[in-house]
PDB file of N, CA and C in Angstrom:
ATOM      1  N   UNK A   1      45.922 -86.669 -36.370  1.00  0.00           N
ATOM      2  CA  UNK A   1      45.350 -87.520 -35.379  1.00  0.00           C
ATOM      3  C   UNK A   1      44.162 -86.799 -34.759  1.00  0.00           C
ATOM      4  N   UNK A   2      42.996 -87.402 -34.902  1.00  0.00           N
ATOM      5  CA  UNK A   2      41.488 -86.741 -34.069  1.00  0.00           C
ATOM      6  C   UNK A   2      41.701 -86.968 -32.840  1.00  0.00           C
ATOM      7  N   UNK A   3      41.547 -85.823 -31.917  1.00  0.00           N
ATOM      8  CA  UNK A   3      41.662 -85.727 -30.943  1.00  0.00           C
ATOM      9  C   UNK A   3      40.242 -84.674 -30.108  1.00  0.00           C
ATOM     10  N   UNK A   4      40.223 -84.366 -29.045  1.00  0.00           N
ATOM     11  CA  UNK A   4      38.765 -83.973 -28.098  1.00  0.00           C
ATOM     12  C   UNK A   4      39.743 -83.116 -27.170  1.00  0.00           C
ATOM     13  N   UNK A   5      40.882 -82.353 -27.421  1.00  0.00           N
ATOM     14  CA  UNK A   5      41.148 -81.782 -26.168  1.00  0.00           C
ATOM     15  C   UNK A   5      41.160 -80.650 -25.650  1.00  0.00           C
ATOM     16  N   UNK A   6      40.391 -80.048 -24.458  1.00  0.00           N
ATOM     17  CA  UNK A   6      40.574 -78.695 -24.038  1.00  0.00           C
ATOM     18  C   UNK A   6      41.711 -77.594 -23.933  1.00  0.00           C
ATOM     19  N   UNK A   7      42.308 -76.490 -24.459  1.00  0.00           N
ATOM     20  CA  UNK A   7      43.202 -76.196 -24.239  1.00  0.00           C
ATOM     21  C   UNK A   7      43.106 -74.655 -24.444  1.00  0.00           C
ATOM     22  N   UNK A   8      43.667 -73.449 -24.712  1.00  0.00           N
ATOM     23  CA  UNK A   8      43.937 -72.083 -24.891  1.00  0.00           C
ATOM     24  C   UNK A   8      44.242 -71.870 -26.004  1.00  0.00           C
ATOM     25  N   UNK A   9      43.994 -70.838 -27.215  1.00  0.00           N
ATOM     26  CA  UNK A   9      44.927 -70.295 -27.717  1.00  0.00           C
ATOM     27  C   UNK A   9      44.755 -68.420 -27.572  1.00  0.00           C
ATOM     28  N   UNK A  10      46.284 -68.645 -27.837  1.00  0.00           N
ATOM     29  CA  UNK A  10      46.691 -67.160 -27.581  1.00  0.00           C
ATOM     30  C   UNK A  10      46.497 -66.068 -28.934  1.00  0.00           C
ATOM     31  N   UNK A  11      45.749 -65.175 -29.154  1.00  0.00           N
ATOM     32  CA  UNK A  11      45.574 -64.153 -30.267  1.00  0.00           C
ATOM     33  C   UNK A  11      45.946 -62.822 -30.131  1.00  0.00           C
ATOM     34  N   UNK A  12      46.705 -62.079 -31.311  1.00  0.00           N
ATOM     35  CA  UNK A  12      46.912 -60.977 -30.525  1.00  0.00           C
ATOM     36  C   UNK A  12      45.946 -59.877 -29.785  1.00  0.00           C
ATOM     37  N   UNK A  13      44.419 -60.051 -29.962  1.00  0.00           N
ATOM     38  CA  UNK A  13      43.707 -59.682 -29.013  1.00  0.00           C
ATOM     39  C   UNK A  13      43.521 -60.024 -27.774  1.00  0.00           C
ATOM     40  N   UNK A  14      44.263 -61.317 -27.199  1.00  0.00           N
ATOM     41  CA  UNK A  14      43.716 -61.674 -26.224  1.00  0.00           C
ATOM     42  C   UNK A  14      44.130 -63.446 -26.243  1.00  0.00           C
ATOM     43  N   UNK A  15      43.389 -63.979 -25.357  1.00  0.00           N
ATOM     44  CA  UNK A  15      43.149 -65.137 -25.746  1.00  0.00           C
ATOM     45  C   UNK A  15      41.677 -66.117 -25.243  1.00  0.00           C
ATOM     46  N   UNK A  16      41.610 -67.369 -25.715  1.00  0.00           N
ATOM     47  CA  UNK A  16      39.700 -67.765 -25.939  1.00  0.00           C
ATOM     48  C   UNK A  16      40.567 -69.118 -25.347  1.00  0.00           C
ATOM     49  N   UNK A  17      39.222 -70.144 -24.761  1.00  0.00           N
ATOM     50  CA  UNK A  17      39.249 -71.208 -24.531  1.00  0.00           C
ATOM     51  C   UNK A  17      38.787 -71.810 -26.111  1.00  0.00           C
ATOM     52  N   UNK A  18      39.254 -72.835 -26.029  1.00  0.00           N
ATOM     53  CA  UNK A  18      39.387 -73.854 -27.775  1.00  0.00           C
ATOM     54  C   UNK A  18      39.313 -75.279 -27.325  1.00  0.00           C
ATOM     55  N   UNK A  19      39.293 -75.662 -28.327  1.00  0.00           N
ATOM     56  CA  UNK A  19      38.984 -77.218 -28.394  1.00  0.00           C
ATOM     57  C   UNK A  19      40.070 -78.079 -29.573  1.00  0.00           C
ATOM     58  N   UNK A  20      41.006 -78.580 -29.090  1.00  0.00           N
ATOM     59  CA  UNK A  20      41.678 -79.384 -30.281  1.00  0.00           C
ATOM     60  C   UNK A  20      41.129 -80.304 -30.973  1.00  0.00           C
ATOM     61  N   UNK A  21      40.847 -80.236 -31.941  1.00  0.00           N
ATOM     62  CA  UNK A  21      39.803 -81.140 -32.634  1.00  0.00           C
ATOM     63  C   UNK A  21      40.763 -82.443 -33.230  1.00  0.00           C
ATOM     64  N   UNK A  22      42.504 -82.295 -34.199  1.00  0.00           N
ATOM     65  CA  UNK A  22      43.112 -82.412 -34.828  1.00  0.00           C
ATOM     66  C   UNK A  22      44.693 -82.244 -34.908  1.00  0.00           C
ATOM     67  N   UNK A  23      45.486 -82.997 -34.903  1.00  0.00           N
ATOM     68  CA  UNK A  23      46.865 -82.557 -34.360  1.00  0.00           C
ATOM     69  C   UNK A  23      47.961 -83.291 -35.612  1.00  0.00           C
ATOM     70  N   UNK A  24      48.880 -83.010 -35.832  1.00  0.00           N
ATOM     71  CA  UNK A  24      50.035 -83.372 -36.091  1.00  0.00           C
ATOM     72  C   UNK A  24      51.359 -82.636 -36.061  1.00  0.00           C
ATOM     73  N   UNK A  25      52.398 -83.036 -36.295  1.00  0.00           N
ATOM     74  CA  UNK A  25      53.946 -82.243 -36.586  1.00  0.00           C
ATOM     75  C   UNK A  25      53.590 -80.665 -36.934  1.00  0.00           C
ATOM     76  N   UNK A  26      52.898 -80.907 -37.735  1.00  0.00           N
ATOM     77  CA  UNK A  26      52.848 -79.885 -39.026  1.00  0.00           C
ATOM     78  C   UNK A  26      52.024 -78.510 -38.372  1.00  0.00           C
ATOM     79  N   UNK A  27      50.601 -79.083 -37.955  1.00  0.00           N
ATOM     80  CA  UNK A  27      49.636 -78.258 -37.651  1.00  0.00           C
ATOM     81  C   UNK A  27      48.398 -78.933 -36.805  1.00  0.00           C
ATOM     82  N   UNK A  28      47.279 -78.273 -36.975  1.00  0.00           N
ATOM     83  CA  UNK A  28      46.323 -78.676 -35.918  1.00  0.00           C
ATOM     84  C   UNK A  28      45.000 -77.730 -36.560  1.00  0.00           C
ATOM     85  N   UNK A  29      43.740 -78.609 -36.052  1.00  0.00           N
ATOM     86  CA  UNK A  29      43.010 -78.026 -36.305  1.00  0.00           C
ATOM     87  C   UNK A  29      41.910 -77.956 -35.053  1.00  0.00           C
ATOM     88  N   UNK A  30      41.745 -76.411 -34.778  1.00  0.00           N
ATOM     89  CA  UNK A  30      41.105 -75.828 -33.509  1.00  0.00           C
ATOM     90  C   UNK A  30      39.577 -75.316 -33.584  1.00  0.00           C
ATOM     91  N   UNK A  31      38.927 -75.673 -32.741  1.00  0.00           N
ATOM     92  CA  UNK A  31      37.339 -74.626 -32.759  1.00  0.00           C
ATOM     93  C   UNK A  31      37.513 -73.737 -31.386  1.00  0.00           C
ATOM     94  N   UNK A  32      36.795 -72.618 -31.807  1.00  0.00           N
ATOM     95  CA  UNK A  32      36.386 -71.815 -30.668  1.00  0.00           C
ATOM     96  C   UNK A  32      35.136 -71.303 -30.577  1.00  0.00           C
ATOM     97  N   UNK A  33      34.345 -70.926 -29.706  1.00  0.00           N
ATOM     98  CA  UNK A  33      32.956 -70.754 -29.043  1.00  0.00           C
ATOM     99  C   UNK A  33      32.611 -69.809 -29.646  1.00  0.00           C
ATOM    100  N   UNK A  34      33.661 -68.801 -30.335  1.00  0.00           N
ATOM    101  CA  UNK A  34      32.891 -67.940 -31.726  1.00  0.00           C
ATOM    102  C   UNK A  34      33.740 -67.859 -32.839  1.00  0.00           C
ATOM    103  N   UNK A  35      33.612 -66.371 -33.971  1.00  0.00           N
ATOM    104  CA  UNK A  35      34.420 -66.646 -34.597  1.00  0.00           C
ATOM    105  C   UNK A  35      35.768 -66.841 -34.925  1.00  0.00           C
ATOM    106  N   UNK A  36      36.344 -67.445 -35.701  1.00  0.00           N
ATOM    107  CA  UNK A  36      37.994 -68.133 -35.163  1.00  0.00           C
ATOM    108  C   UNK A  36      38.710 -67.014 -36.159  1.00  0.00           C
ATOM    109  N   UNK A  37      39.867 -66.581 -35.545  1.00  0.00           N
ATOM    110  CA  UNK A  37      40.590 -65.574 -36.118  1.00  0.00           C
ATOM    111  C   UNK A  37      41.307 -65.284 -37.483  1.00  0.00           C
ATOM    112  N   UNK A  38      41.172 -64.341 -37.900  1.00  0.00           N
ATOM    113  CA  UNK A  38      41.252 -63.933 -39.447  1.00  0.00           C
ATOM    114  C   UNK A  38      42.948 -64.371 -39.927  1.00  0.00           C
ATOM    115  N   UNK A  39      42.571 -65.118 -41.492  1.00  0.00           N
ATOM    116  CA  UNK A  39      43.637 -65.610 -41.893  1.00  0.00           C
ATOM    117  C   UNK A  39      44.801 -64.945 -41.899  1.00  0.00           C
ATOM    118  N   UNK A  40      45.917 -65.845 -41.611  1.00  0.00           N
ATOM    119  CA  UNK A  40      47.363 -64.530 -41.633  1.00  0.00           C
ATOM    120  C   UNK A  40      47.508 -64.705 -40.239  1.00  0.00           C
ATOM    121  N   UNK A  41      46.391 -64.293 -38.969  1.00  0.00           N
ATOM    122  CA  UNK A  41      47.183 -64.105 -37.840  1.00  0.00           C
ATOM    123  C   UNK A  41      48.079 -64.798 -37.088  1.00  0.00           C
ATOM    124  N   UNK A  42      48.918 -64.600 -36.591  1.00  0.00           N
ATOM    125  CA  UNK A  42      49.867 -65.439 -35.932  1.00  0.00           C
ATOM    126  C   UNK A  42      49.082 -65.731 -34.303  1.00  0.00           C
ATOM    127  N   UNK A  43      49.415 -67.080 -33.873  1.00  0.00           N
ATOM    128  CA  UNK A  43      48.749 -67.355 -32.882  1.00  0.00           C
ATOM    129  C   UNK A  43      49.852 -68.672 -31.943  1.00  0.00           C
ATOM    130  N   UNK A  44      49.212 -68.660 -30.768  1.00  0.00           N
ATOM    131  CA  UNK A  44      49.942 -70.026 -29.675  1.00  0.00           C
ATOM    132  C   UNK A  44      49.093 -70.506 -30.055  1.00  0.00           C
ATOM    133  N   UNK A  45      48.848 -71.973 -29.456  1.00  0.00           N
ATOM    134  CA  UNK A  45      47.987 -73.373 -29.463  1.00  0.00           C
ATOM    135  C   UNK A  45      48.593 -73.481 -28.070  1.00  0.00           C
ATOM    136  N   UNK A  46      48.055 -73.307 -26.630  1.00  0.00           N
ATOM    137  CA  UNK A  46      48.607 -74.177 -25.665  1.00  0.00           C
ATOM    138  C   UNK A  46      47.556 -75.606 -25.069  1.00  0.00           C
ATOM    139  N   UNK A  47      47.822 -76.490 -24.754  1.00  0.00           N
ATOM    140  CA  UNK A  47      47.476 -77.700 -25.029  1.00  0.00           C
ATOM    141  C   UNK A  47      48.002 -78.500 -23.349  1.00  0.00           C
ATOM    142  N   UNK A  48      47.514 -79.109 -23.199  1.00  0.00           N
ATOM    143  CA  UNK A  48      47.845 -79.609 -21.616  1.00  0.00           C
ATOM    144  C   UNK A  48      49.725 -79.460 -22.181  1.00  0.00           C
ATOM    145  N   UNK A  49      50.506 -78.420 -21.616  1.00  0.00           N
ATOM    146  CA  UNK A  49      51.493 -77.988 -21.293  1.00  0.00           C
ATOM    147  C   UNK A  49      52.314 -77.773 -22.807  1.00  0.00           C
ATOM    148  N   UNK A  50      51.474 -78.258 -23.682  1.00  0.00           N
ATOM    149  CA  UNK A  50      52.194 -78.445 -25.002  1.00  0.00           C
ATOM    150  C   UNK A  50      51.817 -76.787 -25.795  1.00  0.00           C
ATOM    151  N   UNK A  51      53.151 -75.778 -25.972  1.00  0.00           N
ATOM    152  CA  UNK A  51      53.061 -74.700 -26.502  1.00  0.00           C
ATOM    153  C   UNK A  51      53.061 -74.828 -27.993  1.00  0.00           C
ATOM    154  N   UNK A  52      52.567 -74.240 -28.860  1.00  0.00           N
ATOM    155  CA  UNK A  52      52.909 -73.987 -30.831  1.00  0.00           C
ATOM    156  C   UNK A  52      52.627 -73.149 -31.105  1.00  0.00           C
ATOM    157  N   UNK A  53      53.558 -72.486 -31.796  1.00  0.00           N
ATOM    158  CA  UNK A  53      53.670 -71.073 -32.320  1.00  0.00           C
ATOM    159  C   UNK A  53      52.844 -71.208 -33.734  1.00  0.00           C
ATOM    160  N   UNK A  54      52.373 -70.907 -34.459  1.00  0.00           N
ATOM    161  CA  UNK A  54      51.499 -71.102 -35.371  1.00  0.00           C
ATOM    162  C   UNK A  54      51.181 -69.588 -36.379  1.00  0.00           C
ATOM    163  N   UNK A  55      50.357 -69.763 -37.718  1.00  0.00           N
ATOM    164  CA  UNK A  55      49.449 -69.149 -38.606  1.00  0.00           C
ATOM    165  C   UNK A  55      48.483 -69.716 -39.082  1.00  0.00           C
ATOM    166  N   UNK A  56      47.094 -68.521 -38.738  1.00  0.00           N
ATOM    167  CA  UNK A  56      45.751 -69.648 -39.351  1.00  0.00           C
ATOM    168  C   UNK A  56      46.029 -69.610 -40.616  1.00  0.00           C
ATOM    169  N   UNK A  57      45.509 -70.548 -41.218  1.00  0.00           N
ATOM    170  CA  UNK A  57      45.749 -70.851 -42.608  1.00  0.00           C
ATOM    171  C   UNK A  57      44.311 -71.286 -43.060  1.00  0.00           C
ATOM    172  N   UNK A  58      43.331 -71.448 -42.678  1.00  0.00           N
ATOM    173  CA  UNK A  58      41.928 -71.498 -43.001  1.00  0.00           C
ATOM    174  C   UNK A  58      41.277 -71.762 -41.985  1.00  0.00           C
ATOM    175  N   UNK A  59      39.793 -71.140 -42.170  1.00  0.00           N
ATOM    176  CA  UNK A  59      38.577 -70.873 -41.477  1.00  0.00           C
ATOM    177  C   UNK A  59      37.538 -71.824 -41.726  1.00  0.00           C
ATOM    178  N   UNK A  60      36.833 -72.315 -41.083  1.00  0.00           N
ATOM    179  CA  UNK A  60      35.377 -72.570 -41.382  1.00  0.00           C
ATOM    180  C   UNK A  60      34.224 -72.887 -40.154  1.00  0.00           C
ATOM    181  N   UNK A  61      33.546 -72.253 -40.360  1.00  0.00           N
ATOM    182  CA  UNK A  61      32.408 -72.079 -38.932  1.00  0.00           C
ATOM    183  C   UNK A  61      32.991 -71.790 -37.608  1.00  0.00           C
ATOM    184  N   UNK A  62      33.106 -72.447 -36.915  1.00  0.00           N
ATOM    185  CA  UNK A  62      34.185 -71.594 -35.186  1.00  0.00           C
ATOM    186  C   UNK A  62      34.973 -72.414 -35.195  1.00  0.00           C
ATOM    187  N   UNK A  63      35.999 -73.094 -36.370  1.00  0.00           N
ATOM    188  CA  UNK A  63      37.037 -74.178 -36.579  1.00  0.00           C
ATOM    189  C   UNK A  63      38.087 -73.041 -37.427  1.00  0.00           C
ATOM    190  N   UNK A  64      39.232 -73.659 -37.035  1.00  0.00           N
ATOM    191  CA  UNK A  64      40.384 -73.233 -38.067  1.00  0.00           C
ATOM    192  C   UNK A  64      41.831 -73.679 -38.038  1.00  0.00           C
ATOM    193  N   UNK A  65      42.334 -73.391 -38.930  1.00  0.00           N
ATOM    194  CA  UNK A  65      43.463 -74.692 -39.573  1.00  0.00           C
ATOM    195  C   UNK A  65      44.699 -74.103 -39.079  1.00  0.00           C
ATOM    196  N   UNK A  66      45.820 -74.199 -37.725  1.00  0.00           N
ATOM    197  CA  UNK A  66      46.567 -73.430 -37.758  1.00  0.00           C
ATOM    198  C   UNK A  66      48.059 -74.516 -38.497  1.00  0.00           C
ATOM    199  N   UNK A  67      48.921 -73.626 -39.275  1.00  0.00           N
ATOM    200  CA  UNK A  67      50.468 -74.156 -39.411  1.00  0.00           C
ATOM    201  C   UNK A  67      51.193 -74.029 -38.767  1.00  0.00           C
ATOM    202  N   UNK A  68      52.032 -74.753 -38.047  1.00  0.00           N
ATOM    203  CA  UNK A  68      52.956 -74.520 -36.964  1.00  0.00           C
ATOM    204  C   UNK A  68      54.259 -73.612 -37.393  1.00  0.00           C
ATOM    205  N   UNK A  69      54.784 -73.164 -36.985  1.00  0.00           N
ATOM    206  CA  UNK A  69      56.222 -72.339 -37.131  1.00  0.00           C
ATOM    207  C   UNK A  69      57.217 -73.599 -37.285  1.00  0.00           C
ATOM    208  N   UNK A  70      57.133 -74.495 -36.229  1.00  0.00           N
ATOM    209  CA  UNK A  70      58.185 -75.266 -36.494  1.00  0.00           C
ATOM    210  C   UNK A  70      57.864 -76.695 -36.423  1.00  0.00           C
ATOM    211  N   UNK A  71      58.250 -78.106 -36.102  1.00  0.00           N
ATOM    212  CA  UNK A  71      57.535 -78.933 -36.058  1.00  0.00           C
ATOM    213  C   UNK A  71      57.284 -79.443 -34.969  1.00  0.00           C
ATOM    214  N   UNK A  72      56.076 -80.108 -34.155  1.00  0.00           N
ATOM    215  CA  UNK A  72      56.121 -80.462 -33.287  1.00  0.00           C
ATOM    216  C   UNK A  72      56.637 -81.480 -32.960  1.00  0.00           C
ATOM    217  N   UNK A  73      57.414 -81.778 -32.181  1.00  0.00           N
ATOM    218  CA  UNK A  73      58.079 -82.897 -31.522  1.00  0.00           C
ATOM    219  C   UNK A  73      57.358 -84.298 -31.022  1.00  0.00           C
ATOM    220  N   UNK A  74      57.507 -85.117 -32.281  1.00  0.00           N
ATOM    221  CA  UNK A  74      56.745 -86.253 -32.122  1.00  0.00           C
ATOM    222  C   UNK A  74      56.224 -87.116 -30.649  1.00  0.00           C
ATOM    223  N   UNK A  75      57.098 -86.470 -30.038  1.00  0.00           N
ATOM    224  CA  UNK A  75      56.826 -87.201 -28.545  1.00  0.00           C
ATOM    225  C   UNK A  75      55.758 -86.538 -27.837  1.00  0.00           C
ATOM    226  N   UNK A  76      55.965 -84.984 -28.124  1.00  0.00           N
ATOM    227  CA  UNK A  76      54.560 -83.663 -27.634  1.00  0.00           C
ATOM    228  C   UNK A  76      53.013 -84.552 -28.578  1.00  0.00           C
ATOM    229  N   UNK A  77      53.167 -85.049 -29.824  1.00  0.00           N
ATOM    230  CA  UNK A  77      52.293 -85.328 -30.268  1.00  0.00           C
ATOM    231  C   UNK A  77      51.568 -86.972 -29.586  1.00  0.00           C
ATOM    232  N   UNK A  78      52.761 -87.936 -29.293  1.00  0.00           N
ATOM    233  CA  UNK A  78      51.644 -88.866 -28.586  1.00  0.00           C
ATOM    234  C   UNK A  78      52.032 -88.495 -27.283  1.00  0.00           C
ATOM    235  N   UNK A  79      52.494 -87.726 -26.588  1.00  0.00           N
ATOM    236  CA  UNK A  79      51.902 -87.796 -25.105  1.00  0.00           C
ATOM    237  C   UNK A  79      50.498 -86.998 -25.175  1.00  0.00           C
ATOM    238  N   UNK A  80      50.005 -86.154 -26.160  1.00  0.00           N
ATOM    239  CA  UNK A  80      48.835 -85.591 -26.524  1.00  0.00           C
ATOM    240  C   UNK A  80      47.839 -86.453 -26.578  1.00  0.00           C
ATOM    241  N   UNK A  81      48.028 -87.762 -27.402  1.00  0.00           N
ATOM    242  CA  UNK A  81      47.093 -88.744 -27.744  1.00  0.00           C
ATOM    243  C   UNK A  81      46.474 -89.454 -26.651  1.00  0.00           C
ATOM    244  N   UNK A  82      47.528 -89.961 -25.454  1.00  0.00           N
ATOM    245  CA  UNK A  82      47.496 -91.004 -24.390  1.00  0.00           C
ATOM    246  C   UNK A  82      46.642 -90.138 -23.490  1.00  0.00           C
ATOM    247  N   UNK A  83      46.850 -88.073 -22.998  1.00  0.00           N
ATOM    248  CA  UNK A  83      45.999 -87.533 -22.842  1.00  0.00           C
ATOM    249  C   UNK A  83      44.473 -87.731 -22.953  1.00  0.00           C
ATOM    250  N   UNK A  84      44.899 -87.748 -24.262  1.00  0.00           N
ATOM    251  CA  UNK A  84      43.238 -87.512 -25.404  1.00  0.00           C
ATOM    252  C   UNK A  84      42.480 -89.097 -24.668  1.00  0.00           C
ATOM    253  N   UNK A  85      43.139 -90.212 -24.658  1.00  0.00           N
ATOM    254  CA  UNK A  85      42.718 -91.041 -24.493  1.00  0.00           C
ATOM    255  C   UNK A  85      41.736 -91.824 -23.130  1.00  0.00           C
ATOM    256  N   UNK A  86      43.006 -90.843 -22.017  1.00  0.00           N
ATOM    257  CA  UNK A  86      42.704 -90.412 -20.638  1.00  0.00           C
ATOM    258  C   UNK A  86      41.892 -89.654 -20.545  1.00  0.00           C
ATOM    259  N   UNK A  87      41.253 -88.856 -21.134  1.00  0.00           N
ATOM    260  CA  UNK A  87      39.985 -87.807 -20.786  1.00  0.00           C
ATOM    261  C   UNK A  87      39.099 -88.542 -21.436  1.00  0.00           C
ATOM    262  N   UNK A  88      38.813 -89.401 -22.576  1.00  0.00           N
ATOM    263  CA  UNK A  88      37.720 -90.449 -23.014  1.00  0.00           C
ATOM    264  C   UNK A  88      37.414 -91.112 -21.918  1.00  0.00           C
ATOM    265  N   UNK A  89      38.225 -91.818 -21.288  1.00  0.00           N
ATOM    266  CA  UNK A  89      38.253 -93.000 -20.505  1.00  0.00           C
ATOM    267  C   UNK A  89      37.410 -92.315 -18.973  1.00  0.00           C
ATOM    268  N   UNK A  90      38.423 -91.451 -18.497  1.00  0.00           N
ATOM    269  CA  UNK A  90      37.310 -90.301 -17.654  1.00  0.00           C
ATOM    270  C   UNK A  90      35.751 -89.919 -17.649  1.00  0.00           C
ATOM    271  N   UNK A  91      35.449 -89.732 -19.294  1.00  0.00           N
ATOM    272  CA  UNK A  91      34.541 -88.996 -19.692  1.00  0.00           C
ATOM    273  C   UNK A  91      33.519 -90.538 -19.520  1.00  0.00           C
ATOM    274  N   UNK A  92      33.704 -90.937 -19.623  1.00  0.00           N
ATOM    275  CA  UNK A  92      32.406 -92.272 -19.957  1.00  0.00           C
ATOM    276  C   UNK A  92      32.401 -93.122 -18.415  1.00  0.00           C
ATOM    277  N   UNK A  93      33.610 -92.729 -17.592  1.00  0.00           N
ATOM    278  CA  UNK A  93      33.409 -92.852 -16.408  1.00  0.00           C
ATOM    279  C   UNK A  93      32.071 -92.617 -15.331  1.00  0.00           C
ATOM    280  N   UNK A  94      32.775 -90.730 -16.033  1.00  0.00           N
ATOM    281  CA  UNK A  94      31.491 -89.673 -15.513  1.00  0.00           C
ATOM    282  C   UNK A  94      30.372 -89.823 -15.502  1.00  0.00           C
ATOM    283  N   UNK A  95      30.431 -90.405 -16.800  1.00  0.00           N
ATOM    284  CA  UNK A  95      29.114 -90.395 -17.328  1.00  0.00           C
ATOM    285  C   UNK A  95      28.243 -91.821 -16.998  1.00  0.00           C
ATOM    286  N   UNK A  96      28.573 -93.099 -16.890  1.00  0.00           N
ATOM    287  CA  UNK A  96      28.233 -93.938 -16.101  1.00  0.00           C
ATOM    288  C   UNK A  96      27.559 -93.553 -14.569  1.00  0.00           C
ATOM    289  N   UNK A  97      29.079 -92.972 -14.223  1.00  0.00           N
ATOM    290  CA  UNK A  97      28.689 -92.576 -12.552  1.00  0.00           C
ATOM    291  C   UNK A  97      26.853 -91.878 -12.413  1.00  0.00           C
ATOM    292  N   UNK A  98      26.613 -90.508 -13.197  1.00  0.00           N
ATOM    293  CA  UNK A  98      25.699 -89.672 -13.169  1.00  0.00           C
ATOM    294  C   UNK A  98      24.613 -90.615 -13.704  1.00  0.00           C
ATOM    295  N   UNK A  99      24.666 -91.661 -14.552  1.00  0.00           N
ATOM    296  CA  UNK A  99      23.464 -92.413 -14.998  1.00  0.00           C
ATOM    297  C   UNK A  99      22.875 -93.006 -13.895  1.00  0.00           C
ATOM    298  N   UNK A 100      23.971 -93.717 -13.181  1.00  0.00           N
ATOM    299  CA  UNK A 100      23.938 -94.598 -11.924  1.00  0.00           C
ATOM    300  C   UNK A 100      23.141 -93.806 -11.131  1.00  0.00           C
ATOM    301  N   UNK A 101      23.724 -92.509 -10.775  1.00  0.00           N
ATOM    302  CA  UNK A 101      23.282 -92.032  -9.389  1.00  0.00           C
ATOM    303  C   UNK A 101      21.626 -91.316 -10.187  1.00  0.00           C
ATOM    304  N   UNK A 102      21.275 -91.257 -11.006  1.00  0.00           N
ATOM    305  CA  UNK A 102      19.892 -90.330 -11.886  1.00  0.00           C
ATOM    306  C   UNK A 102      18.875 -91.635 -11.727  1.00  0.00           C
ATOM    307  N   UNK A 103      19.609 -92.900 -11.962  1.00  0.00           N
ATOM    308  CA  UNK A 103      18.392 -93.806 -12.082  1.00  0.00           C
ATOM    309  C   UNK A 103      18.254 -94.203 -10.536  1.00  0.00           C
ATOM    310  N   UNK A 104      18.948 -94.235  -9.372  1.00  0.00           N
ATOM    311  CA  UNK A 104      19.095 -94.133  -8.141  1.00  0.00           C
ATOM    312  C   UNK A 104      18.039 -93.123  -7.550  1.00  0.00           C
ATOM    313  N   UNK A 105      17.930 -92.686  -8.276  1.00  0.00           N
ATOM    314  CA  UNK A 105      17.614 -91.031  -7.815  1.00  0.00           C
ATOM    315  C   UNK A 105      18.107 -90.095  -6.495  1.00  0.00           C
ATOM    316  N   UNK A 106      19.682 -90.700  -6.673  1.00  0.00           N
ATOM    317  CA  UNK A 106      20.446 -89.224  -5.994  1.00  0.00           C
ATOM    318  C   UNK A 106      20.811 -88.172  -7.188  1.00  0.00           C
ATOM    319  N   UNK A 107      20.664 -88.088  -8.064  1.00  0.00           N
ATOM    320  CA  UNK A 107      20.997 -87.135  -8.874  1.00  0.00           C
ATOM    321  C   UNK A 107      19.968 -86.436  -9.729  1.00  0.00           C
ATOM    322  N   UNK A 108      19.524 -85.633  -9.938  1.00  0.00           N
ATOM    323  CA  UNK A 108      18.494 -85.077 -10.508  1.00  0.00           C
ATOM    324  C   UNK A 108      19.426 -83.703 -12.240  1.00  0.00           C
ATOM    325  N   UNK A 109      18.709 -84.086 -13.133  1.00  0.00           N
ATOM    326  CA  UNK A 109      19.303 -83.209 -14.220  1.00  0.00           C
ATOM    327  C   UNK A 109      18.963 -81.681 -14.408  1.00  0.00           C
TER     328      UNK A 109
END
């Protein structure tokens, strides 16, 4: 399921802000703001409250493919979606609002 959502993952260096691009039972597919961690490593996915234990399983550009340890619990997966759906709905809100107030000219870019 394509998804847009902000969330953490945990590496054993540390951990990066990410972007859920991609979700199911199985696995998920994540970007991060640089390069995404070398195949093999074991990693979290935390996700508005939703934890997954995981292994990347492929790379490409600041994206990468993690497998979950176990499966995610179909219900973690659409309360994810209705999320995902709620931050669209937000987002074009926002974004109305700032058009409004720019052509107003209370808002300047």
């Amino acid at each position: 399921m394509r998804l847009a959502l902000p969330g953490k993952v945990i590496l054993i260096t540390g951990h990066e802000a990410c972007q859920l691009d991609d979700l199911s039972q199985t696995g998920a597919c994540v970007t991060v703001g640089g390069d995404p961690p070398p195949l093999g490593d074991d990693v979290v996915l935390m996700v508005q409250g939703v934890e997954a234990f995981g292994t990347v399983v492929w790379r490409r550009g600041g994206s990468f493919g993690v497998a979950f340890d176990a499966l995610l619990p179909k219900d973690d997966v659409i309360r994810l979606r209705a999320v995902h759906d709620h931050f669209q709905t937000l987002e074009q809100e926002q974004n109305r609002r700032r058009a409004r107030e720019f052509v107003q000219g209370r808002r300047v870019f």
